[in-house]
PDB file of N, CA and C in Angstrom:
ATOM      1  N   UNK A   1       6.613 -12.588 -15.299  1.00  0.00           N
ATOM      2  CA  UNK A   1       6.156 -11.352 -14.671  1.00  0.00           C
ATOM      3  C   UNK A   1       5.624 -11.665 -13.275  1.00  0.00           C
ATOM      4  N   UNK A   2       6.152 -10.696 -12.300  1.00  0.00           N
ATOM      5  CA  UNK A   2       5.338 -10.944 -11.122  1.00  0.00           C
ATOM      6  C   UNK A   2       3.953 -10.215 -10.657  1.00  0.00           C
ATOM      7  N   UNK A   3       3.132 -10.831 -10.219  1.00  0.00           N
ATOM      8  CA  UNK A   3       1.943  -9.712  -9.955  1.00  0.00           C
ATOM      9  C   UNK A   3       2.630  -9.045  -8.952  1.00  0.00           C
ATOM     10  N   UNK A   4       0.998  -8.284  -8.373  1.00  0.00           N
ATOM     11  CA  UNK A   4       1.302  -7.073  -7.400  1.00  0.00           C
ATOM     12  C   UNK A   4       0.478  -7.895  -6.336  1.00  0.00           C
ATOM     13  N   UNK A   5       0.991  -8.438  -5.037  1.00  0.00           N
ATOM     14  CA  UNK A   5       0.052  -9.127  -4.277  1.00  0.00           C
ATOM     15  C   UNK A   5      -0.846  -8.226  -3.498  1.00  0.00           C
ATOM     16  N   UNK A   6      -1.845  -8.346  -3.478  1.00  0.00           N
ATOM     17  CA  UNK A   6      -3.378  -7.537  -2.292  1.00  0.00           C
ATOM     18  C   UNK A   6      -3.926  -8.131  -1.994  1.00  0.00           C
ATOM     19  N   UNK A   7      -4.582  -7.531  -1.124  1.00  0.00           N
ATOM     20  CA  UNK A   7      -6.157  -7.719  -0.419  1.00  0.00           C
ATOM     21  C   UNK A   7      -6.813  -6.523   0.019  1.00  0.00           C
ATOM     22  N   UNK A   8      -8.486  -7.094   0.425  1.00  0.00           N
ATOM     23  CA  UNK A   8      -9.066  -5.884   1.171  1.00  0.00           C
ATOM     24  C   UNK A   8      -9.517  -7.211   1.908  1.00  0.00           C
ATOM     25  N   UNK A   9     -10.251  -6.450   2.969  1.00  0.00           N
ATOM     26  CA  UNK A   9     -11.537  -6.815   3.606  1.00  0.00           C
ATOM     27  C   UNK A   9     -12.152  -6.099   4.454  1.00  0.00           C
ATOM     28  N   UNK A  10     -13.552  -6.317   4.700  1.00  0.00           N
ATOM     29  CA  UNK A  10     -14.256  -5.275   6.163  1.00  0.00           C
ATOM     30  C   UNK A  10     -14.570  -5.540   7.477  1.00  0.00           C
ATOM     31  N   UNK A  11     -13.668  -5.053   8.290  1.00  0.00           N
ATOM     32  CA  UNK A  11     -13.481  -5.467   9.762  1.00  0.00           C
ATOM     33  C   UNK A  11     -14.366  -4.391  10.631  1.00  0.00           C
ATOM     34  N   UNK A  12     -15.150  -4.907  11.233  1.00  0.00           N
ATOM     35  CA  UNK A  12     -16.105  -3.829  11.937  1.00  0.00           C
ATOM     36  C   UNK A  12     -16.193  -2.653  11.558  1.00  0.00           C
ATOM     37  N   UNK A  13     -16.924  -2.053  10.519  1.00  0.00           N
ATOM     38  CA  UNK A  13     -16.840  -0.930   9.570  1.00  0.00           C
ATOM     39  C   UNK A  13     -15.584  -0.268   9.388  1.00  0.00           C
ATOM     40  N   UNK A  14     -14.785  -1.018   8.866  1.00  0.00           N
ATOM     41  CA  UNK A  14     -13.190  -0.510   8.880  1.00  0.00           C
ATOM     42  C   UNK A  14     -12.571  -1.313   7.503  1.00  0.00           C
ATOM     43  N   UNK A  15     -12.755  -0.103   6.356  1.00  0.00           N
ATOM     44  CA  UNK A  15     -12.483  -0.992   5.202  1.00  0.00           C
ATOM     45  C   UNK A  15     -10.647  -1.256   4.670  1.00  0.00           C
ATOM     46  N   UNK A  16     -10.255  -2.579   4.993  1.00  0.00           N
ATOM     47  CA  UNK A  16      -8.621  -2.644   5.103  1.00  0.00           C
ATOM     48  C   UNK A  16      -8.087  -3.035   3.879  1.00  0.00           C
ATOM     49  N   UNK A  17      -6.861  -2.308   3.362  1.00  0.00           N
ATOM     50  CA  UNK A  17      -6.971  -2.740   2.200  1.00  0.00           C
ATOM     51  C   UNK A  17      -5.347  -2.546   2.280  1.00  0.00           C
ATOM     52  N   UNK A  18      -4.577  -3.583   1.346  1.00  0.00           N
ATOM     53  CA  UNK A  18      -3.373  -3.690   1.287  1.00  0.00           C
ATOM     54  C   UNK A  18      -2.834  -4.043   0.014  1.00  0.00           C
ATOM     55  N   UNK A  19      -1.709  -3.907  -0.404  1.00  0.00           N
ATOM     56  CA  UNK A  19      -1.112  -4.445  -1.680  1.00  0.00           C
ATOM     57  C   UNK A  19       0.627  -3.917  -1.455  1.00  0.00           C
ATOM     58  N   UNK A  20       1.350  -4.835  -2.539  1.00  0.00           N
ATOM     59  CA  UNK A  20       3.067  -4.760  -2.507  1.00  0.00           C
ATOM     60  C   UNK A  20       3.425  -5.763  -1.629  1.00  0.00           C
ATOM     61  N   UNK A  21       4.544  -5.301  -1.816  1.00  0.00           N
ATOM     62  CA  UNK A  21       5.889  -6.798  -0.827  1.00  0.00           C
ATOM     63  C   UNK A  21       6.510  -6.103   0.164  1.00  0.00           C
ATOM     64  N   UNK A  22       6.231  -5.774   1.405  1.00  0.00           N
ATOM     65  CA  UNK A  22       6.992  -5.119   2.152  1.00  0.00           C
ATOM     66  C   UNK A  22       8.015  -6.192   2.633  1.00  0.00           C
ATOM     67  N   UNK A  23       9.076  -5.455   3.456  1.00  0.00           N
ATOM     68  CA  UNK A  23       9.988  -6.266   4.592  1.00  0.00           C
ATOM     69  C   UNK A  23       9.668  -5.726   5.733  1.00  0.00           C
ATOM     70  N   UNK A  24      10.258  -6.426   6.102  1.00  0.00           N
ATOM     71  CA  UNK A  24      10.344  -6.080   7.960  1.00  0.00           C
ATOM     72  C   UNK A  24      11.112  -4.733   8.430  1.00  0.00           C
ATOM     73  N   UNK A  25      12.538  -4.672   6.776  1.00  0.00           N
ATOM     74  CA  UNK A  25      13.281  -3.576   7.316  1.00  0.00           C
ATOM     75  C   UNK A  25      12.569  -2.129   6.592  1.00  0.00           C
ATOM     76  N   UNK A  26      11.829  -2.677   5.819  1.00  0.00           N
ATOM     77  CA  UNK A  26      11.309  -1.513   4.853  1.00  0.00           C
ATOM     78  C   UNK A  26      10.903  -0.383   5.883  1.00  0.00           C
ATOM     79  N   UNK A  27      10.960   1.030   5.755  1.00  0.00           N
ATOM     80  CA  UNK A  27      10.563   2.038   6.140  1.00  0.00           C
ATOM     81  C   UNK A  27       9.255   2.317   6.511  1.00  0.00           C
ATOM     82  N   UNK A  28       8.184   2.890   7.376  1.00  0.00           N
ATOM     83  CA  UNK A  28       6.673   2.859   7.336  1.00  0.00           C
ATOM     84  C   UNK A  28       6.845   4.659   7.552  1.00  0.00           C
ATOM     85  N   UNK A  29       6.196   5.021   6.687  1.00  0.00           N
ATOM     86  CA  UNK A  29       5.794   6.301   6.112  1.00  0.00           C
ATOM     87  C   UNK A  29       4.322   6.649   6.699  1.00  0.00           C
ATOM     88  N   UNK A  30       3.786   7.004   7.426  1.00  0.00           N
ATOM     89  CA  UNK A  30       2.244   7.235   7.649  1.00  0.00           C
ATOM     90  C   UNK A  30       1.956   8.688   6.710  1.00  0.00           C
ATOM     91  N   UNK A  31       1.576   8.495   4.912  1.00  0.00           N
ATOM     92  CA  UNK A  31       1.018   9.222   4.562  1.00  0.00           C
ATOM     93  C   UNK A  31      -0.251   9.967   4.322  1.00  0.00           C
ATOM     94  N   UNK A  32      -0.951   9.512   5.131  1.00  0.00           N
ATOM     95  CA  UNK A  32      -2.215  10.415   5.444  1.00  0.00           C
ATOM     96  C   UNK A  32      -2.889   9.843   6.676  1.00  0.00           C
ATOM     97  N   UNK A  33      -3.374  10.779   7.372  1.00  0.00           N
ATOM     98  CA  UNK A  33      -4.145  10.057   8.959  1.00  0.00           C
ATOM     99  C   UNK A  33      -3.181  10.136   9.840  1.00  0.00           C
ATOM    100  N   UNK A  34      -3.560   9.787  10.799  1.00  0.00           N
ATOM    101  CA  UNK A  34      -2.520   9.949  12.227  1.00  0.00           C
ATOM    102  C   UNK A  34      -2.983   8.660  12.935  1.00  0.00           C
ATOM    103  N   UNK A  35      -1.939   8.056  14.212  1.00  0.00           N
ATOM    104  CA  UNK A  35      -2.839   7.436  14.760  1.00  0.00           C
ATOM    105  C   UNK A  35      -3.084   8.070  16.334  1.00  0.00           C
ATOM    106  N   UNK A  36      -3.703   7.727  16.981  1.00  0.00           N
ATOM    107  CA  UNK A  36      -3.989   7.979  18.504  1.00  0.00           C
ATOM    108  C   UNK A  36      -4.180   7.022  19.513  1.00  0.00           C
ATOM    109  N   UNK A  37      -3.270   6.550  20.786  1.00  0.00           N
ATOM    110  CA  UNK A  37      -3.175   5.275  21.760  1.00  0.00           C
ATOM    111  C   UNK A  37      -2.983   3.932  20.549  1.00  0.00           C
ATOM    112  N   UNK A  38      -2.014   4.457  19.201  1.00  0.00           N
ATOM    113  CA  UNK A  38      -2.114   3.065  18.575  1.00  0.00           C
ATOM    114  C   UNK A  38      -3.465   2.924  17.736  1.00  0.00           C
ATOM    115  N   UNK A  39      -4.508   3.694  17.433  1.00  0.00           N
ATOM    116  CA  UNK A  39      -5.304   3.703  16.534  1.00  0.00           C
ATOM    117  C   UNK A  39      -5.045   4.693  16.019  1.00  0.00           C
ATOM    118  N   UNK A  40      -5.804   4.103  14.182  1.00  0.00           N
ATOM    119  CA  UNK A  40      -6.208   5.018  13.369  1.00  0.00           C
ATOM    120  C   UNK A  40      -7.056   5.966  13.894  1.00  0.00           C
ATOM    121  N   UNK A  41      -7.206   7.164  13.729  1.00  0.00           N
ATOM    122  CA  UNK A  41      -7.998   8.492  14.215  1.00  0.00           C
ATOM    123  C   UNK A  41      -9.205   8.317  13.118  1.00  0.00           C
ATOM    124  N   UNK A  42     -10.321   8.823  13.188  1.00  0.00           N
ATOM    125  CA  UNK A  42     -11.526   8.852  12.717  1.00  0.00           C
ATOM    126  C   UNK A  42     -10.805   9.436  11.348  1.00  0.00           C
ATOM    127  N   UNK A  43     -11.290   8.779  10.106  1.00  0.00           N
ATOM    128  CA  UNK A  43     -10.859  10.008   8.730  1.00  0.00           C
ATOM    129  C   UNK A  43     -10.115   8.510   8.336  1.00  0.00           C
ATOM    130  N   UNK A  44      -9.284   7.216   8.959  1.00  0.00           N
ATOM    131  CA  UNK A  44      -8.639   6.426   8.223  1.00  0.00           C
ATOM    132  C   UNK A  44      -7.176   6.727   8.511  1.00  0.00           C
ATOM    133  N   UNK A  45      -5.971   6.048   7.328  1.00  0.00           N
ATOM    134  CA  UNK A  45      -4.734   6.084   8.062  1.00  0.00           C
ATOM    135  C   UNK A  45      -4.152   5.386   6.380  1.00  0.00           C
ATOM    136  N   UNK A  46      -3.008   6.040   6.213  1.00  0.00           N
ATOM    137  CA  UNK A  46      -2.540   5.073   4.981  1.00  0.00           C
ATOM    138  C   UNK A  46      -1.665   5.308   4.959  1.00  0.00           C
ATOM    139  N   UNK A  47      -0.465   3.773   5.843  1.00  0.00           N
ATOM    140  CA  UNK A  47       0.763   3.733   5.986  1.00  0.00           C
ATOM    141  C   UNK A  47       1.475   3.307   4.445  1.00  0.00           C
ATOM    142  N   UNK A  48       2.371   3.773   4.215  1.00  0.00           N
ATOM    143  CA  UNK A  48       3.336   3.466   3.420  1.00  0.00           C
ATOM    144  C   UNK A  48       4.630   2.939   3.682  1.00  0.00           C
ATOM    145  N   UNK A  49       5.119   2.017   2.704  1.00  0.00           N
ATOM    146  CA  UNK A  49       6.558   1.028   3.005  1.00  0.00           C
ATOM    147  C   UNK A  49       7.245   1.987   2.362  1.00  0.00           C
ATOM    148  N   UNK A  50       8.308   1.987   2.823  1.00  0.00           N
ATOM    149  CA  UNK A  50       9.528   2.330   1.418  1.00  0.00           C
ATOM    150  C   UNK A  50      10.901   1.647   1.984  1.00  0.00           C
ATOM    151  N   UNK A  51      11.953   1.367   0.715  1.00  0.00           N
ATOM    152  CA  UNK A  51      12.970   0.759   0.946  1.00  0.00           C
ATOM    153  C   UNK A  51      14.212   1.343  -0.298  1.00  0.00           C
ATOM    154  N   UNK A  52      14.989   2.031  -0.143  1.00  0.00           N
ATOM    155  CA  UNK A  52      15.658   2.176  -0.733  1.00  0.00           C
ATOM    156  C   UNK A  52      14.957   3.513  -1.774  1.00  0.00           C
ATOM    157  N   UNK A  53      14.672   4.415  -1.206  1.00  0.00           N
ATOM    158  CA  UNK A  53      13.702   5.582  -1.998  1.00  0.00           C
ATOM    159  C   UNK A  53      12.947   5.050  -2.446  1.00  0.00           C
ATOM    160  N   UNK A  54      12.384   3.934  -2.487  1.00  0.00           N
ATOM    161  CA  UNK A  54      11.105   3.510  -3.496  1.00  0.00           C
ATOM    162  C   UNK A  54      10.203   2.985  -2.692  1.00  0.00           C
ATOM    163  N   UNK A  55       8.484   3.668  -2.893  1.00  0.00           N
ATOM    164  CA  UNK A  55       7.430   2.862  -2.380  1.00  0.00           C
ATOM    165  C   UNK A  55       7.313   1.155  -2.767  1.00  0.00           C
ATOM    166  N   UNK A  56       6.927   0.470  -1.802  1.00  0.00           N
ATOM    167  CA  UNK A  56       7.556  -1.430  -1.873  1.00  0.00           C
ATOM    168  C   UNK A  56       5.658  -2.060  -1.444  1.00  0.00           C
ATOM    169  N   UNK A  57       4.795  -1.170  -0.710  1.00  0.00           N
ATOM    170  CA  UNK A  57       3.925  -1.872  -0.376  1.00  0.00           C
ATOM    171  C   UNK A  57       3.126  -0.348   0.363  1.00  0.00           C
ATOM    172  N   UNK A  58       1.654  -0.605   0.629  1.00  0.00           N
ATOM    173  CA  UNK A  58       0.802   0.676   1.070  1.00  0.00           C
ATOM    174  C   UNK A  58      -0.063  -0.288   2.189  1.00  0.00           C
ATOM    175  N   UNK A  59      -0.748  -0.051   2.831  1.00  0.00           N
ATOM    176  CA  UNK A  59      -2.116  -0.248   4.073  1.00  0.00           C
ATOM    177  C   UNK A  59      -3.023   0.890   4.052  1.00  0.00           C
ATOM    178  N   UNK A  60      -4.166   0.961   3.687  1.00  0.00           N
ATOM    179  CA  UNK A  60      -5.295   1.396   4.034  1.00  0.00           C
ATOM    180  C   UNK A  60      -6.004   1.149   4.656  1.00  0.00           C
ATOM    181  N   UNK A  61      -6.525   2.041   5.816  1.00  0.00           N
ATOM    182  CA  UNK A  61      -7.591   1.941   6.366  1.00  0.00           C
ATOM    183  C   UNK A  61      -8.660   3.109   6.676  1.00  0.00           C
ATOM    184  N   UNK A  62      -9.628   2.842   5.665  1.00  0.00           N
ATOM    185  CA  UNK A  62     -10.500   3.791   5.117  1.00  0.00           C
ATOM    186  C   UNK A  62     -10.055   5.082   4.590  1.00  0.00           C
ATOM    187  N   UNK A  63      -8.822   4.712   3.705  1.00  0.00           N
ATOM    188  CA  UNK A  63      -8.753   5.776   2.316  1.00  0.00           C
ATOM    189  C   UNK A  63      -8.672   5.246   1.062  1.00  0.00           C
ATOM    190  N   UNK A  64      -9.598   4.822   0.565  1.00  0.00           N
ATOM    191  CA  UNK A  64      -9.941   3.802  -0.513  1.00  0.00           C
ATOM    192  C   UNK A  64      -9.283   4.760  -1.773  1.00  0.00           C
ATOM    193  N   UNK A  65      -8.979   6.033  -2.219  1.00  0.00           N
ATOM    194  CA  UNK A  65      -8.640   6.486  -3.623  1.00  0.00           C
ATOM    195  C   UNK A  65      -7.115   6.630  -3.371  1.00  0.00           C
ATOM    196  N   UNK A  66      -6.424   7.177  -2.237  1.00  0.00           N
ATOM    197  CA  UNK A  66      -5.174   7.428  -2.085  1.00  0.00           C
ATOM    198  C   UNK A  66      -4.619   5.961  -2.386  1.00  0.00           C
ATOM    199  N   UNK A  67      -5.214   4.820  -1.714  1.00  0.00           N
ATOM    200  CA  UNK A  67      -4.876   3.021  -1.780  1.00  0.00           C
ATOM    201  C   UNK A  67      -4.812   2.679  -3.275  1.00  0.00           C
ATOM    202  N   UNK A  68      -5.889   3.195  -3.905  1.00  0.00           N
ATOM    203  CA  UNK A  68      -5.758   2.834  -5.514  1.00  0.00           C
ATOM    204  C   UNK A  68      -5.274   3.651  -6.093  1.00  0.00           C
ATOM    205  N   UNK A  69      -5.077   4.633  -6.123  1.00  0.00           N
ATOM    206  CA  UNK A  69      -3.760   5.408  -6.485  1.00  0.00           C
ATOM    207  C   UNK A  69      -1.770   5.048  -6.186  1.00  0.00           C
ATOM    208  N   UNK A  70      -1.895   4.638  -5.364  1.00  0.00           N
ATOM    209  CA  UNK A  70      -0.437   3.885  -5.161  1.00  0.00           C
ATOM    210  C   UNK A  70      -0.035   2.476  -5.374  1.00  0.00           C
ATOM    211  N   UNK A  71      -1.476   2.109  -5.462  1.00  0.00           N
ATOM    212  CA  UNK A  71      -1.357   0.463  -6.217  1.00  0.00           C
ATOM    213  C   UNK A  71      -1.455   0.358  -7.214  1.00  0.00           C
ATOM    214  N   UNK A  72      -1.962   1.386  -8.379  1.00  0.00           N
ATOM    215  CA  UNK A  72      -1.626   1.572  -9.548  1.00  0.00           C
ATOM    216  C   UNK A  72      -0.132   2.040  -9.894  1.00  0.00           C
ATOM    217  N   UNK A  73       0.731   2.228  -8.946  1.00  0.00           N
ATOM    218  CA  UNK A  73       1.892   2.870  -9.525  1.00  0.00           C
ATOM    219  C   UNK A  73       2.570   1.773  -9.325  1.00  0.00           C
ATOM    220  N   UNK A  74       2.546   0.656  -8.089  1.00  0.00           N
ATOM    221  CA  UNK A  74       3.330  -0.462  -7.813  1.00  0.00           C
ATOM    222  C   UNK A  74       2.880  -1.629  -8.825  1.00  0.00           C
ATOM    223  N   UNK A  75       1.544  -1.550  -9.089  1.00  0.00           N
ATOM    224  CA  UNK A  75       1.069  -2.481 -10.380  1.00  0.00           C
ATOM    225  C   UNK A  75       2.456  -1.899 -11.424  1.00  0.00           C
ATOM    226  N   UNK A  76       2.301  -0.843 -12.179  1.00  0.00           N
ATOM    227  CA  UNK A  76       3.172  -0.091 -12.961  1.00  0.00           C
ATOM    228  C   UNK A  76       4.671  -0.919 -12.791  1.00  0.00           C
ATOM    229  N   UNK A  77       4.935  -0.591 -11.370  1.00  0.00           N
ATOM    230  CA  UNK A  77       6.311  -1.185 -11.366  1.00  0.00           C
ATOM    231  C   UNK A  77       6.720  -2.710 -11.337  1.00  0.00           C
ATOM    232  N   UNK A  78       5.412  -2.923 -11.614  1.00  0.00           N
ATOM    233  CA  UNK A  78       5.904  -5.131 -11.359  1.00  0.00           C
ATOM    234  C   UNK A  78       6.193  -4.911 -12.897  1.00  0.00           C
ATOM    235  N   UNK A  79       5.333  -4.232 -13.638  1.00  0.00           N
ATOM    236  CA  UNK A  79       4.862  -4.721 -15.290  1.00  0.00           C
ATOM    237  C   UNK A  79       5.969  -5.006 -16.001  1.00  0.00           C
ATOM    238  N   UNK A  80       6.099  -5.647 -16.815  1.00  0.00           N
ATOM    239  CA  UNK A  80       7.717  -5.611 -17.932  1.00  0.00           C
ATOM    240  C   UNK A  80       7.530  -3.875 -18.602  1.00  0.00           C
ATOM    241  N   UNK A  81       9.018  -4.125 -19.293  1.00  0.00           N
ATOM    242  CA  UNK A  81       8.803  -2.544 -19.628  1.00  0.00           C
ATOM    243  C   UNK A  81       9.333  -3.071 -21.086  1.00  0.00           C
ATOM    244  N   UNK A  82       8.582  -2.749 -21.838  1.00  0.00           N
ATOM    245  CA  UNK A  82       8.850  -3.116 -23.568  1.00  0.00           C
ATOM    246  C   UNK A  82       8.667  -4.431 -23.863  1.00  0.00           C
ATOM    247  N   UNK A  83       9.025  -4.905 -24.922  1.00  0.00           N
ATOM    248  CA  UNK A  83       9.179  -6.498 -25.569  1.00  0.00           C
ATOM    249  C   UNK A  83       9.704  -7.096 -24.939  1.00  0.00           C
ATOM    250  N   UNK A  84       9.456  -7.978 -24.507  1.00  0.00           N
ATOM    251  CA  UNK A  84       9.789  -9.765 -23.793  1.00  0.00           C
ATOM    252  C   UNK A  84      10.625 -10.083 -24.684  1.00  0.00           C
ATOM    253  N   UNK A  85      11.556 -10.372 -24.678  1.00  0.00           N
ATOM    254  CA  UNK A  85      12.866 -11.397 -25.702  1.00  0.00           C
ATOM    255  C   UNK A  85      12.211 -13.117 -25.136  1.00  0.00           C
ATOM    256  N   UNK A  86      12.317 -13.834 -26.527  1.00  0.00           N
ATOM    257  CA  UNK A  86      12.167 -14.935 -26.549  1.00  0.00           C
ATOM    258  C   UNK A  86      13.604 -16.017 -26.711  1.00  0.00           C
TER     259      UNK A  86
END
């Protein structure tokens, strides 16, 4: 089984938080927040990957429930699905 790789950390009151496998070619979705001159706008920002219709990886920055909400679904998708054959 593979995990789901993440992190957070706090960068000058800016709580960053990441998880999934993106690529380089993967899609970036900005689903909530905007940015402005290249920043996140006050309120946070939570880009999304996608590749092939499917979310692959998320970035938060300061939307901590939308972040654990989509990393629970990519957790979901690493998981096996039924019995392991031996």
């Amino acid at each position: 089984m593979r995990s789901l790789p993440c992190f957070w950390s706090d960068q000058y009151g800016v709580r960053l938080q990441s998880a999934g496998r993106r690529h380089t070619t993967d899609t970036v979705r900005i689903a909530e927040g905007a940015l402005k001159d290249g920043a996140p706008v006050e309120g946070g920002l939570l880009p999304v990957y996608e590749r092939d219709g499917r979310t692959t990886a998320v970035l938060s920055f300061d939307r901590p429930r939308p972040f654990m909400r989509i990393r629970r679904e990519l957790a979901r998708a690493v998981e096996p699905v039924g019995p392991t054959a031996s």
